[in-house]
N, C-alpha and C. Protein backbone atom coordinates (compact mmCIF):
# COMPACT_ATOMS: atom_id res chain seq x y z
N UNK A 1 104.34 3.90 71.17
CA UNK A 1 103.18 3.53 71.94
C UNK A 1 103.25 2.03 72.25
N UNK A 2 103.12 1.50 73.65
CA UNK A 2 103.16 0.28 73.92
C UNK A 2 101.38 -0.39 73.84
N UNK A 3 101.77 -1.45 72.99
CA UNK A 3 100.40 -2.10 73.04
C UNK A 3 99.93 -3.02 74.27
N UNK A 4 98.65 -3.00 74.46
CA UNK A 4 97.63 -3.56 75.37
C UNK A 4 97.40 -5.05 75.55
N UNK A 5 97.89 -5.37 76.00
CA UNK A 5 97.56 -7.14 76.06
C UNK A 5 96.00 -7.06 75.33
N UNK A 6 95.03 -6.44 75.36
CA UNK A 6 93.61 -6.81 74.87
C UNK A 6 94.34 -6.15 73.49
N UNK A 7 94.97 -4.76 73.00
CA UNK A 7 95.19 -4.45 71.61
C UNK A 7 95.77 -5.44 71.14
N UNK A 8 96.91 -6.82 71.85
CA UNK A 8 97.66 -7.42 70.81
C UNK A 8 96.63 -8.87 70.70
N UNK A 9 95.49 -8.92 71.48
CA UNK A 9 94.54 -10.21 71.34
C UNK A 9 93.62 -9.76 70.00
N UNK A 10 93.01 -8.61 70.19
CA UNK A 10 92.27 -7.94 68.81
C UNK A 10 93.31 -7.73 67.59
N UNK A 11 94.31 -7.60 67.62
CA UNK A 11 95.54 -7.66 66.74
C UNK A 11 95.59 -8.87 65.64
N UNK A 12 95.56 -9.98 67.28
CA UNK A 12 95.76 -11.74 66.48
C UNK A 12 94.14 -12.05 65.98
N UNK A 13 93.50 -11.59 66.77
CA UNK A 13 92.14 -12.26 66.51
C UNK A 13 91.63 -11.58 64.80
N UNK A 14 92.00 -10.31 64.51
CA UNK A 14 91.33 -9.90 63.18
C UNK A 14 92.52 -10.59 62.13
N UNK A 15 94.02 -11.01 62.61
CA UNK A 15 94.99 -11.99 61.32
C UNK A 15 93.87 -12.99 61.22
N UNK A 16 93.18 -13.45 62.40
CA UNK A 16 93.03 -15.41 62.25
C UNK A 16 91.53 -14.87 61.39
N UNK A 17 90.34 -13.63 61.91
CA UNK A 17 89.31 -13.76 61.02
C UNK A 17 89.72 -13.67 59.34
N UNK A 18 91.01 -13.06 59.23
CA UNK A 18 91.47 -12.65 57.62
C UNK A 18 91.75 -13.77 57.02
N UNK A 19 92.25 -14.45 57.96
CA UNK A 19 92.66 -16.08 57.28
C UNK A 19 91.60 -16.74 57.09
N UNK A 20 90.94 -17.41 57.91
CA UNK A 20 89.47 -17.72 57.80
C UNK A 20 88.22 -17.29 56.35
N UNK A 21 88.44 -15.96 56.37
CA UNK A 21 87.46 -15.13 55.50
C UNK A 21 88.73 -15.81 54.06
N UNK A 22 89.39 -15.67 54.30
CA UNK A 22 90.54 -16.46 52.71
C UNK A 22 90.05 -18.35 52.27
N UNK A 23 89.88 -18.96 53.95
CA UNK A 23 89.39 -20.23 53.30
C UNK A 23 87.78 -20.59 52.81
N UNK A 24 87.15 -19.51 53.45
CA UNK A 24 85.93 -19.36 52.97
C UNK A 24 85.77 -18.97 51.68
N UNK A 25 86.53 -18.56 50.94
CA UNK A 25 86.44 -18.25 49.46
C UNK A 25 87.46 -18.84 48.87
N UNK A 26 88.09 -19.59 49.23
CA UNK A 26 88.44 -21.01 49.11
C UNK A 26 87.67 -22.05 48.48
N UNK A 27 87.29 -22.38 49.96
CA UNK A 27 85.83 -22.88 49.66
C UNK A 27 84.55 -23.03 48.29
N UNK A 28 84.39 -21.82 48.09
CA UNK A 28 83.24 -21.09 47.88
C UNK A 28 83.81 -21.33 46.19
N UNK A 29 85.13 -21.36 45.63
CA UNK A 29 85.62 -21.37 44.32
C UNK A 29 86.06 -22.42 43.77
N UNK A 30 86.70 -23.28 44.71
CA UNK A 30 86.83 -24.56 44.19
C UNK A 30 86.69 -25.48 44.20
N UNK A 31 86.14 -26.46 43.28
CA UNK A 31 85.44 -27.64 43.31
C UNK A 31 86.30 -29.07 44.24
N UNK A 32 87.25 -28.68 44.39
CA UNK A 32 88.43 -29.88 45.28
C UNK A 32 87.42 -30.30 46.14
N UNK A 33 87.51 -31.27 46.50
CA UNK A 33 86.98 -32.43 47.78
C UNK A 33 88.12 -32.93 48.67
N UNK A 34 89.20 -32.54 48.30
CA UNK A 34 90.08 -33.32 49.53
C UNK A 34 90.05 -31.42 50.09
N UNK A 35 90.61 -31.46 51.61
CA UNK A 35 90.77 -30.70 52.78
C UNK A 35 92.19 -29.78 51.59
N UNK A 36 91.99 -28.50 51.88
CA UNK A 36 93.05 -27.77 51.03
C UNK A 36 94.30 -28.09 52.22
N UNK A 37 95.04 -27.90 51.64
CA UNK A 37 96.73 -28.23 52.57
C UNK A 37 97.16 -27.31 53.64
N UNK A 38 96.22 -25.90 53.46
CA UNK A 38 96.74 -24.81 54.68
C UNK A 38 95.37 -24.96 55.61
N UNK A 39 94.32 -26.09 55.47
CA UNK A 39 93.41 -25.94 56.43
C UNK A 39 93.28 -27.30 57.20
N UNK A 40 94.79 -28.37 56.91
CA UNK A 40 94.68 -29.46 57.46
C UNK A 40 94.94 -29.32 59.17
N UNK A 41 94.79 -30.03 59.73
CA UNK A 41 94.69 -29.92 61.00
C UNK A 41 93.70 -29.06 61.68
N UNK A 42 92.89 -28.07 61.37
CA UNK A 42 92.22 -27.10 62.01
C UNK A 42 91.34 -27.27 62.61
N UNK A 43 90.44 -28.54 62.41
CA UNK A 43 89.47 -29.31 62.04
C UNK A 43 88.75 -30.75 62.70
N UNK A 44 88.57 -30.69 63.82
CA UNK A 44 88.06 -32.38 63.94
C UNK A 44 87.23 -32.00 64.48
N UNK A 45 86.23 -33.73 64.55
CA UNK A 45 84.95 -33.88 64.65
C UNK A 45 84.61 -34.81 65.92
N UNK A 46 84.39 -35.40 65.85
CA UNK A 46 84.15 -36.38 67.58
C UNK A 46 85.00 -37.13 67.92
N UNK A 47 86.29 -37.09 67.08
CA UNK A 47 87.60 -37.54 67.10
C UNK A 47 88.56 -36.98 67.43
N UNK A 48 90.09 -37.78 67.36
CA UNK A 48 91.16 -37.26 67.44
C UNK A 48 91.91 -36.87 66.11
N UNK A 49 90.91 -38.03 65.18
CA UNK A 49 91.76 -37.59 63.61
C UNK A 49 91.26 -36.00 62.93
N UNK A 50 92.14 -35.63 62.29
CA UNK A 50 91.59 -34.21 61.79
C UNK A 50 90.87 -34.55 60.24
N UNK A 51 89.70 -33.77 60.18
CA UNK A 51 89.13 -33.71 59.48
C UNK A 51 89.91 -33.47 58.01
N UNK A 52 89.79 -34.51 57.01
CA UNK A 52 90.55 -34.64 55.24
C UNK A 52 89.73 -34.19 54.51
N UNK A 53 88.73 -34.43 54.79
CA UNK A 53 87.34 -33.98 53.49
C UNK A 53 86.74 -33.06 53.43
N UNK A 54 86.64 -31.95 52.33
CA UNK A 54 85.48 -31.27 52.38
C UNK A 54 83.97 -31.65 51.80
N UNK A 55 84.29 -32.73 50.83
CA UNK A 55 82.76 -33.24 50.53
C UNK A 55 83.06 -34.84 50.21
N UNK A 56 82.50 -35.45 51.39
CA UNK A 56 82.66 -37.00 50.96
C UNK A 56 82.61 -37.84 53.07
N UNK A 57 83.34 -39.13 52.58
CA UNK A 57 83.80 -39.29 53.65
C UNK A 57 85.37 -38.74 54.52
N UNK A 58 84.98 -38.80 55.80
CA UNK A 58 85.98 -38.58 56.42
C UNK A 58 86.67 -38.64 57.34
N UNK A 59 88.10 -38.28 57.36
CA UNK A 59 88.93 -39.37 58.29
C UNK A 59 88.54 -39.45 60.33
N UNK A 60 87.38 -38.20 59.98
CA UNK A 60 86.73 -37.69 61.33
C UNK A 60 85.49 -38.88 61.40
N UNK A 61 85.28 -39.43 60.75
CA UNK A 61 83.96 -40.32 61.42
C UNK A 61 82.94 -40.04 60.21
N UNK A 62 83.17 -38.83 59.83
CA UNK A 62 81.78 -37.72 59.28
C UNK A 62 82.01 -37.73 57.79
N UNK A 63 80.60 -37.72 57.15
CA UNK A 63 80.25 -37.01 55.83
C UNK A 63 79.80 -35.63 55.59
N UNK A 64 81.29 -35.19 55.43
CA UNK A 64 81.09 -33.44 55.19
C UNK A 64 80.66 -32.64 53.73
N UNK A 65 79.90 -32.02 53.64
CA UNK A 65 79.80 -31.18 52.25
C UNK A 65 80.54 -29.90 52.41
N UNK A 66 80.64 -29.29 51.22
CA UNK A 66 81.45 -27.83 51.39
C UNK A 66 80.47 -26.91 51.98
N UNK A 67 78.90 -27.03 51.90
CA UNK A 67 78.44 -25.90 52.55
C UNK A 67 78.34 -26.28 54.01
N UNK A 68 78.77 -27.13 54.65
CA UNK A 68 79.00 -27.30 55.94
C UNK A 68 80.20 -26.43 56.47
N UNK A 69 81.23 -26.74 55.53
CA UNK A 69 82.29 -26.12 56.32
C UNK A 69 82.53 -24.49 56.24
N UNK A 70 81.70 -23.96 55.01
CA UNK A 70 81.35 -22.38 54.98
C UNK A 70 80.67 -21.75 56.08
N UNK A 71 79.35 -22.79 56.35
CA UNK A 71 78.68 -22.87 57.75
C UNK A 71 79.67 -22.63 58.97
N UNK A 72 80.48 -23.26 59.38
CA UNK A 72 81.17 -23.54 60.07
C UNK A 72 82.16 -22.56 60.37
N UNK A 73 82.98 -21.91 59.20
CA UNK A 73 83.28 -21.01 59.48
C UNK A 73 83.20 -19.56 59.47
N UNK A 74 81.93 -19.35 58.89
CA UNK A 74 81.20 -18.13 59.16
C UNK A 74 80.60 -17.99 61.04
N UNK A 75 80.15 -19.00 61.33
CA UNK A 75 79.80 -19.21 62.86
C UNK A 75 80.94 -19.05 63.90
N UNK A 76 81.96 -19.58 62.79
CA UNK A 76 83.54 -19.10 63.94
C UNK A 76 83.77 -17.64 64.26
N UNK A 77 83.47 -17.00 62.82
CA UNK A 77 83.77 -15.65 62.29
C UNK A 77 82.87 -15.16 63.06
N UNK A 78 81.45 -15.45 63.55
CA UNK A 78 81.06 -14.39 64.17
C UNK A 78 81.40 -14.29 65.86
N UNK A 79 81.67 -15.60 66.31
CA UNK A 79 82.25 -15.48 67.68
C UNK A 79 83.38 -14.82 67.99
N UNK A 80 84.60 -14.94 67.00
CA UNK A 80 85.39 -13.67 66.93
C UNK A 80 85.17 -12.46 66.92
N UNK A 81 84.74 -12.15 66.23
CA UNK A 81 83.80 -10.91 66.02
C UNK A 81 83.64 -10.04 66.75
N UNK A 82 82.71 -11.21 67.98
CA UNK A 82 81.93 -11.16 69.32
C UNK A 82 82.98 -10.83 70.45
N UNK A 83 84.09 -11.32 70.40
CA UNK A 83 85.16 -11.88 71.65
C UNK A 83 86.25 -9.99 70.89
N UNK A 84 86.17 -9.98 70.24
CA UNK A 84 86.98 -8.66 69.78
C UNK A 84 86.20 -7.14 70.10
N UNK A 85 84.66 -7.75 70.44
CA UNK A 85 83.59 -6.55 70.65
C UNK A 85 84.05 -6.42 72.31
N UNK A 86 83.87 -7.14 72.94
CA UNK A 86 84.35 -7.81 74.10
C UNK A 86 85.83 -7.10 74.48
N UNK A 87 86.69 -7.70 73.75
CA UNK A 87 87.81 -6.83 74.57
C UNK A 87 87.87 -5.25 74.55
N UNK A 88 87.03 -5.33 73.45
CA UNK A 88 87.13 -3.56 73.44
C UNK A 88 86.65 -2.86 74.27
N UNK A 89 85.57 -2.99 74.91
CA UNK A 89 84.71 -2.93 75.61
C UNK A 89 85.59 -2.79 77.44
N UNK A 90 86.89 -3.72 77.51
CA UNK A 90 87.27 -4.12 79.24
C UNK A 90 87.90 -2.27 79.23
């Protein structure tokens, strides 16, 4: 069976929510304050530098806490979500 340009976008899009849903409990377990090493770059703020911190200052301009960035990517998670309801749907 040949896949669907929309089957191989819903394909990538539920790897990247699986990854995501992994740094969220990340997050959620460990007390670290520097940016974990597989979520560097993912991240900036009104800048060009990528966001280092999960609770403190940071190299983005910003003072981030960890329940910001749970925030943050639960709100990602649901626009995916949304955009995967969406292709199913064409």
């Amino acid at each position: 069976m040949i896949e669907t340009d929309n089957e191989k976008k819903i394909r990538d899009l539920q790897a990247h929510i699986a990854e995501l849903k992994g740094d969220i409990e990340h997050l959620r377990k460990k007390a670290e304050f520097n940016m974990p090493v597989d979520m560097h770059r993912r991240f900036h703020n009104a800048c060009t530098d990528p966001c280092d911190m999960i609770d403190g200052p940071c190299a983005c301009g910003a003072w981030h806490s960890a329940k910001e960035w749970i925030e943050k990517l639960n709100g990602y998670l649901i626009d995916k979500d949304i955009e995967i309801k969406m292709l199913r749907e064409e």
